[in-house]
N, C-alpha and C. Protein backbone atom coordinates (compact mmCIF):
# COMPACT_ATOMS: atom_id res chain seq x y z
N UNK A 1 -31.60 47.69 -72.12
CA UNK A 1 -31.33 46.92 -70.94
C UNK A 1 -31.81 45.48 -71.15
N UNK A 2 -31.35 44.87 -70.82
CA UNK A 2 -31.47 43.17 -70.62
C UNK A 2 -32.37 43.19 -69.49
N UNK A 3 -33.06 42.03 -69.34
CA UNK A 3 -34.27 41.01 -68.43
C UNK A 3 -33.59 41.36 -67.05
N UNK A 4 -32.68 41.71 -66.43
CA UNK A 4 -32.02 41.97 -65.68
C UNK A 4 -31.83 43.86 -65.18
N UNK A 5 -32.10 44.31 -66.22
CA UNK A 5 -31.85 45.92 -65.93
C UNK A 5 -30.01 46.16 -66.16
N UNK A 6 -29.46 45.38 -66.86
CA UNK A 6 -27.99 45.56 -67.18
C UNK A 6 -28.20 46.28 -68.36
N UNK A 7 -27.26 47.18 -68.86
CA UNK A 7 -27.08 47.41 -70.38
C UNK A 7 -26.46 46.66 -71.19
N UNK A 8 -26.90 46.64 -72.42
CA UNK A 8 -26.63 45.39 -73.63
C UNK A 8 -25.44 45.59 -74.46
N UNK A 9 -24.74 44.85 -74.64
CA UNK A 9 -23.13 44.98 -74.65
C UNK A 9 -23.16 43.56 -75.26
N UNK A 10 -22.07 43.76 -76.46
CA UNK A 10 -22.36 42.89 -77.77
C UNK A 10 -21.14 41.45 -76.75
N UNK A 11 -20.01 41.59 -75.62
CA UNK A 11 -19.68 40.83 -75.61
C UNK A 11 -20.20 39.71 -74.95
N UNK A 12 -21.60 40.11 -74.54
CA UNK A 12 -22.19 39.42 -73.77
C UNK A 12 -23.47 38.48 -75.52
N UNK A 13 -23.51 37.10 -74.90
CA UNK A 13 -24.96 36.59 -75.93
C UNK A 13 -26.25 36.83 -75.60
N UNK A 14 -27.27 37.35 -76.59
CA UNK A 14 -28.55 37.17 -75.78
C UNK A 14 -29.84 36.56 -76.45
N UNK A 15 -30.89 36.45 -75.48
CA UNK A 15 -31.69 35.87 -76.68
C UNK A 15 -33.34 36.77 -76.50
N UNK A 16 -34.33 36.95 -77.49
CA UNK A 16 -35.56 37.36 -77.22
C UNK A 16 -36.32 36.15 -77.40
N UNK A 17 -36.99 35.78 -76.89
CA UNK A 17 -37.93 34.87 -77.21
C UNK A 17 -39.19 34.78 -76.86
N UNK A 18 -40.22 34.54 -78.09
CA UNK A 18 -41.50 34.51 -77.70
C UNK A 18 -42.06 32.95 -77.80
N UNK A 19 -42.82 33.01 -76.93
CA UNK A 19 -43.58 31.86 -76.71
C UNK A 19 -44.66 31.45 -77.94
N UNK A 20 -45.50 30.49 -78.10
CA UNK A 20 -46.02 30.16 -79.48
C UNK A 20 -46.93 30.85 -79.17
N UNK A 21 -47.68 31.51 -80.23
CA UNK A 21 -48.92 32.23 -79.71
C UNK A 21 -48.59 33.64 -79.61
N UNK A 22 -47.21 33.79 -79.14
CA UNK A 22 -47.18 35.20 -78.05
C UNK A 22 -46.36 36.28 -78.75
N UNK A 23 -46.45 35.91 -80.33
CA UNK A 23 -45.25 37.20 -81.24
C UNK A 23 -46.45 38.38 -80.90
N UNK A 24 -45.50 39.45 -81.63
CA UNK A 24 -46.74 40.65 -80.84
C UNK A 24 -48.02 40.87 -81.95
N UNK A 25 -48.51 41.21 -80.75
CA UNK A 25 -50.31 41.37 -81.91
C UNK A 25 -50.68 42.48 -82.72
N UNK A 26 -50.13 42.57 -83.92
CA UNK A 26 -49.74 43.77 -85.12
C UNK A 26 -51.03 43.00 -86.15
N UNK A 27 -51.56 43.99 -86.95
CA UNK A 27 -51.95 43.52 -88.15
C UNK A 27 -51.38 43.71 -89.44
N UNK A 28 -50.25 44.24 -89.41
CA UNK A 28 -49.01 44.85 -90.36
C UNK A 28 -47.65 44.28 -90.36
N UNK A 29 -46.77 44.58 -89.38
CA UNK A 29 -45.85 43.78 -89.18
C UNK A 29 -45.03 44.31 -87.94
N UNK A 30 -43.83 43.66 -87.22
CA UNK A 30 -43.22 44.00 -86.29
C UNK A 30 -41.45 43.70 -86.93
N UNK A 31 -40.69 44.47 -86.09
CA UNK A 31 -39.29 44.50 -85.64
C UNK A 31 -38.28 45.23 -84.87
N UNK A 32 -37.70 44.62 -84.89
CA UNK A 32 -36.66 44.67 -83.60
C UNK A 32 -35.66 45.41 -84.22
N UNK A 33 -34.50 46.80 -84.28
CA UNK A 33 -33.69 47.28 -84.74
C UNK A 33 -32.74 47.62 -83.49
N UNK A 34 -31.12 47.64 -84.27
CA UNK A 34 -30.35 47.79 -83.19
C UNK A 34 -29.57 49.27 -83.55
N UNK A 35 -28.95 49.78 -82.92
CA UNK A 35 -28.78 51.03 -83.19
C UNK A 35 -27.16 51.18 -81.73
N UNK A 36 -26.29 52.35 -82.31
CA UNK A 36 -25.25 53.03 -81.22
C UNK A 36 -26.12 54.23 -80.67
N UNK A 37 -24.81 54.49 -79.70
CA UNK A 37 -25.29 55.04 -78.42
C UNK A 37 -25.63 56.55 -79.06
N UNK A 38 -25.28 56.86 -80.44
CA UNK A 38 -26.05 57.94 -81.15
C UNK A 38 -27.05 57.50 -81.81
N UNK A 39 -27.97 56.39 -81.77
CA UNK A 39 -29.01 56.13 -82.89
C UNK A 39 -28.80 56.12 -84.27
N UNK A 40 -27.89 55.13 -84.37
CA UNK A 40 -27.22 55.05 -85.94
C UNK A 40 -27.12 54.00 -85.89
N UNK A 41 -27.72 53.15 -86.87
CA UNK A 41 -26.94 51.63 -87.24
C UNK A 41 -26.29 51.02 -87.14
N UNK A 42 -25.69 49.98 -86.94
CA UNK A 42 -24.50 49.58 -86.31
C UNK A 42 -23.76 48.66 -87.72
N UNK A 43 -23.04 49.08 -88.14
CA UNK A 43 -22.51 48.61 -89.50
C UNK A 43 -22.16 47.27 -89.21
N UNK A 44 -22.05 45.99 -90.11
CA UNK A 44 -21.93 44.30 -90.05
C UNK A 44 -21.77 44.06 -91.14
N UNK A 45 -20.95 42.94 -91.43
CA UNK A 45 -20.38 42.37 -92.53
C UNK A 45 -21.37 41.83 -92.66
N UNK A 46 -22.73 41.58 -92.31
CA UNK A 46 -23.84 40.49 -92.59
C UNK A 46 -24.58 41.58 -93.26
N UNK A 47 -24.59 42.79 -93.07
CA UNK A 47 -25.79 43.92 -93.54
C UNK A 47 -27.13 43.50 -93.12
N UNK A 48 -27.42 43.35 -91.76
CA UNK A 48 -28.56 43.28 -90.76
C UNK A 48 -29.13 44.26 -90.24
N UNK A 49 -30.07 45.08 -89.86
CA UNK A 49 -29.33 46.24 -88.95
C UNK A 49 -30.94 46.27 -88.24
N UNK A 50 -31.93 44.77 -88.60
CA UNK A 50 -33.03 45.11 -88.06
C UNK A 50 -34.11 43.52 -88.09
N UNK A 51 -34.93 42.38 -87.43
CA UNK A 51 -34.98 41.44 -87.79
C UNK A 51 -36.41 41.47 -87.16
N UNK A 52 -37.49 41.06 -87.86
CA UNK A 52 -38.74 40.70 -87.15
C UNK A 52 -39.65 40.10 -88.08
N UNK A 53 -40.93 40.03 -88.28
CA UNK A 53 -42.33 39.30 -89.03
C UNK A 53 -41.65 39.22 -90.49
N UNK A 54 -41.41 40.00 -91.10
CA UNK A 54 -40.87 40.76 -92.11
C UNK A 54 -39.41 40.14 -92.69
N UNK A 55 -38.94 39.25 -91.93
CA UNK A 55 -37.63 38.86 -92.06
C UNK A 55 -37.32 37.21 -93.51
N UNK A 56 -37.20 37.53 -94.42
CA UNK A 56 -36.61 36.45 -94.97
C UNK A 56 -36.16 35.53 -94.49
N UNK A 57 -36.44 34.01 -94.89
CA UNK A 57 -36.29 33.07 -93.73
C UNK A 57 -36.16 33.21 -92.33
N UNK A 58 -36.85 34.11 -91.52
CA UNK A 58 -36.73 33.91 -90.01
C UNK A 58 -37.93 32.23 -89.79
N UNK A 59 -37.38 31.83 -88.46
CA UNK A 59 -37.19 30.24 -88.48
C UNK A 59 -38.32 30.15 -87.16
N UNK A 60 -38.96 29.58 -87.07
CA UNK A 60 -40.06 29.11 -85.30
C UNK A 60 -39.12 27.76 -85.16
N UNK A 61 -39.02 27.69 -83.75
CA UNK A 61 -38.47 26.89 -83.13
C UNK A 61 -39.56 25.37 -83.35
N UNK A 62 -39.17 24.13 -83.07
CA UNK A 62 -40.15 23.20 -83.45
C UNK A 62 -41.28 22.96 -82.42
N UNK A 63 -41.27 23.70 -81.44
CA UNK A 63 -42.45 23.95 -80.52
C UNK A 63 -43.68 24.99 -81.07
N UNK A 64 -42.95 25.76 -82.17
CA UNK A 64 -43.93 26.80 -82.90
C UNK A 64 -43.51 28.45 -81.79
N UNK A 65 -42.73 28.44 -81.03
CA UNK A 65 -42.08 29.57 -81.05
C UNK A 65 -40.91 30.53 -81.55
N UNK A 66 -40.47 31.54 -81.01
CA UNK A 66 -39.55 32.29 -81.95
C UNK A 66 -38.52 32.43 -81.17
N UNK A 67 -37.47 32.21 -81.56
CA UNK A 67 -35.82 32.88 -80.66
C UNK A 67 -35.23 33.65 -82.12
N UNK A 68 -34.85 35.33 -80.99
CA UNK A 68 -33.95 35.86 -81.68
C UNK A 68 -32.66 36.03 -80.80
N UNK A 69 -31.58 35.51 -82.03
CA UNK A 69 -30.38 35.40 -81.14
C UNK A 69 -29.76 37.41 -81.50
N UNK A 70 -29.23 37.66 -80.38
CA UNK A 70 -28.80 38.70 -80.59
C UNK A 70 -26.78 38.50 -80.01
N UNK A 71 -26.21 38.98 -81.12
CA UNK A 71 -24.92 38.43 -80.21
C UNK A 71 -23.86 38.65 -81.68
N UNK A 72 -22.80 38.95 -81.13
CA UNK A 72 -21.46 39.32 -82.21
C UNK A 72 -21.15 38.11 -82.93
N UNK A 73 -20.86 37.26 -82.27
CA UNK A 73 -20.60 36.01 -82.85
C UNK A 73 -21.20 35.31 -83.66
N UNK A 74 -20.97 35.15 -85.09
CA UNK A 74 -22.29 34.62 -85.97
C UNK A 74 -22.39 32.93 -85.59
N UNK A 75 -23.53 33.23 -85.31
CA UNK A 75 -24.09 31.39 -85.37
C UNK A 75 -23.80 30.66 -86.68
N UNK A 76 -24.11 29.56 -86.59
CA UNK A 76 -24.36 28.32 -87.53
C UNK A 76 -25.66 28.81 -88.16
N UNK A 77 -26.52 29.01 -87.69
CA UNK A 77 -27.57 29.25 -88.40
C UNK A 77 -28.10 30.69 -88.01
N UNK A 78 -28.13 31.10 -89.49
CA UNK A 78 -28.21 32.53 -89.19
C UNK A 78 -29.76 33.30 -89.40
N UNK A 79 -30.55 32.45 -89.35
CA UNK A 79 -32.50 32.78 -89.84
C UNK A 79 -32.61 33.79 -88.59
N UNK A 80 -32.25 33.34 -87.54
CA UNK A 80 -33.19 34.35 -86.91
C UNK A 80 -31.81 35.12 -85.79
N UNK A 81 -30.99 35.61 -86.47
CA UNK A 81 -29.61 36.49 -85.75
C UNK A 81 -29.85 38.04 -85.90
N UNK A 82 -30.20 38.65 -84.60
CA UNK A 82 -29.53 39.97 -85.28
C UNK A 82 -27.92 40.17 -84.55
N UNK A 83 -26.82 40.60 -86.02
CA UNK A 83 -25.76 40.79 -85.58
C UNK A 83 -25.33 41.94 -84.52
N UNK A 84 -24.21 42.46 -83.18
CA UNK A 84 -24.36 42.80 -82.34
C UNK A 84 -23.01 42.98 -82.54
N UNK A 85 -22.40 44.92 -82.27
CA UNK A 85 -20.98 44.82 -82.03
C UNK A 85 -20.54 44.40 -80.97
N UNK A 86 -19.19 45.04 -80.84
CA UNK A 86 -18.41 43.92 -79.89
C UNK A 86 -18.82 44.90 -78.41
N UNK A 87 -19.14 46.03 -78.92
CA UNK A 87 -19.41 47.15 -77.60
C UNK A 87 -20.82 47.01 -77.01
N UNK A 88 -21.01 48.27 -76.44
CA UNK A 88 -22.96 48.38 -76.36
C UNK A 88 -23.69 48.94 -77.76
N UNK A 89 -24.74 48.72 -77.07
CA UNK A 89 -25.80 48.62 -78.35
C UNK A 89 -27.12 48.88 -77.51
N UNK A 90 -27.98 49.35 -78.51
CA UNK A 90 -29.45 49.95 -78.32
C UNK A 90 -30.41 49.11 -79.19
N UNK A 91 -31.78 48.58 -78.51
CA UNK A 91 -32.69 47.97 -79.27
C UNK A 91 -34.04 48.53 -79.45
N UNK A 92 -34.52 48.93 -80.38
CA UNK A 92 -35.90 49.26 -80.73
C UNK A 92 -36.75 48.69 -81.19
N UNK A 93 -38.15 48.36 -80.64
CA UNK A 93 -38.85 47.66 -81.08
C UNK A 93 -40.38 48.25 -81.63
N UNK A 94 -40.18 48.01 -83.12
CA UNK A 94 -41.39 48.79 -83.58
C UNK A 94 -42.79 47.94 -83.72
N UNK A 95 -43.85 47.99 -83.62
CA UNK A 95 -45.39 47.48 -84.01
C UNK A 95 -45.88 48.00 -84.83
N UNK A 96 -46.11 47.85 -86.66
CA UNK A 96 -46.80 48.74 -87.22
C UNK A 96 -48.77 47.99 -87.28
N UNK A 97 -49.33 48.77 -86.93
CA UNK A 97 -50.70 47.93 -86.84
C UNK A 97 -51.14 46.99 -85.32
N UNK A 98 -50.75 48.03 -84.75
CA UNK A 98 -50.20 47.49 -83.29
C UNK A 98 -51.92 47.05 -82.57
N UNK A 99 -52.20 45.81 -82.09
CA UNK A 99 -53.72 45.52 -82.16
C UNK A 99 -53.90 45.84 -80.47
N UNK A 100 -55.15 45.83 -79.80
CA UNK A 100 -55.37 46.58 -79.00
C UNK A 100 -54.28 46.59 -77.76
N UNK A 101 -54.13 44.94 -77.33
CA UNK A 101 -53.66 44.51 -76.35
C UNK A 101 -52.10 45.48 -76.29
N UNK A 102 -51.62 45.74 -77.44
CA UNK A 102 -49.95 46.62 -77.29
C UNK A 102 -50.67 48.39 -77.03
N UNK A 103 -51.71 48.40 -77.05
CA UNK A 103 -52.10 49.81 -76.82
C UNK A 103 -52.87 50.26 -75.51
N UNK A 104 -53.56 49.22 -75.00
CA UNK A 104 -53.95 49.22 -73.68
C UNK A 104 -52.82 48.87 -72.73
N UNK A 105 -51.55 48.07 -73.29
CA UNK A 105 -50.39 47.65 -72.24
C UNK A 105 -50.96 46.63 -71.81
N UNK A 106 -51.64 45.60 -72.24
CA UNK A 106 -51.92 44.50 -71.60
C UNK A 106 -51.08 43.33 -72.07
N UNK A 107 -50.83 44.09 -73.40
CA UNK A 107 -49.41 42.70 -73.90
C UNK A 107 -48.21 43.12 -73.62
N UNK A 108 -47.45 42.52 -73.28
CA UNK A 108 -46.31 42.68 -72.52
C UNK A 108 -45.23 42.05 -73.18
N UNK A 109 -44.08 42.85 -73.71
CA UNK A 109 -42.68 42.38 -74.63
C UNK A 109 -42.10 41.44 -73.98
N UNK A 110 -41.38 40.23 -74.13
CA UNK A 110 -40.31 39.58 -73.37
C UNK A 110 -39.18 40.28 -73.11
N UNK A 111 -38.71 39.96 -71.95
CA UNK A 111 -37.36 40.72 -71.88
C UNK A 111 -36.27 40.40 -72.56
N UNK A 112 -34.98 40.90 -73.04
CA UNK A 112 -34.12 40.20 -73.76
C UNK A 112 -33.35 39.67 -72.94
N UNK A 113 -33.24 38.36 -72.85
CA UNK A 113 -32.23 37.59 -71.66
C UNK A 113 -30.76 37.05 -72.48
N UNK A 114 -30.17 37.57 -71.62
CA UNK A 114 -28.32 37.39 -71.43
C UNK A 114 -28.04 35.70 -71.30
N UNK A 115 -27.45 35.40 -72.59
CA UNK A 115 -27.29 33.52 -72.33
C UNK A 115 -26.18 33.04 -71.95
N UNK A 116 -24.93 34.55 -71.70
CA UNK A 116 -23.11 34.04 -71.14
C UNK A 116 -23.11 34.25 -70.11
């Protein structure tokens, strides 16, 4: 579901974004995977199927935060895209080394917000 409580549907754009400071508090690493409405990968001519800490050139915005674009349409710049079919889609977000604040629930995920 999107920041809204809609379900996520590739014809729509969206974005995650964390604030500087505010990626999640892992001592290992984090990411974001997208998956169909059976929990299967979603096949892409880009061969993406998952984008977070861990990501080859992923890019901080020049404020020192992070946008992940999520969306069918490939951008111009593709550092921080995860690709998105044209249907719905499922997002999982893993923490390996997840530090207290994601285990007490005091840190709190951004929602993924809808940008069409």
């Amino acid at each position: 579901m999107d920041d809204k409580g809609a379900p996520l549907s590739g014809a729509n754009k969206y974005v995650l974004h964390f604030d500087k400071d505010k990626l999640p508090p892992v001592s290992v690493f984090w990411n974001m995977s997208m998956y169909d409405e059976k929990q299967f990968f979603i096949e892409n001519d880009f061969k993406r199927y998952s984008i977070g800490s861990t990501t080859d050139g992923l890019k901080t915005d020049p404020d020192g935060s992070v946008t992940i674009l999520i969306q069918n349409e490939r951008p111009e710049d593709t550092s921080n895209w995860l690709p998105a079919p044209t249907g719905p889609f499922n997002l999982t977000m893993r923490f390996y080394g997840a530090q207290t604040s994601i285990l007490d629930g005091s840190y709190r995920l951004p929602g993924v917000r809808r940008v069409n």
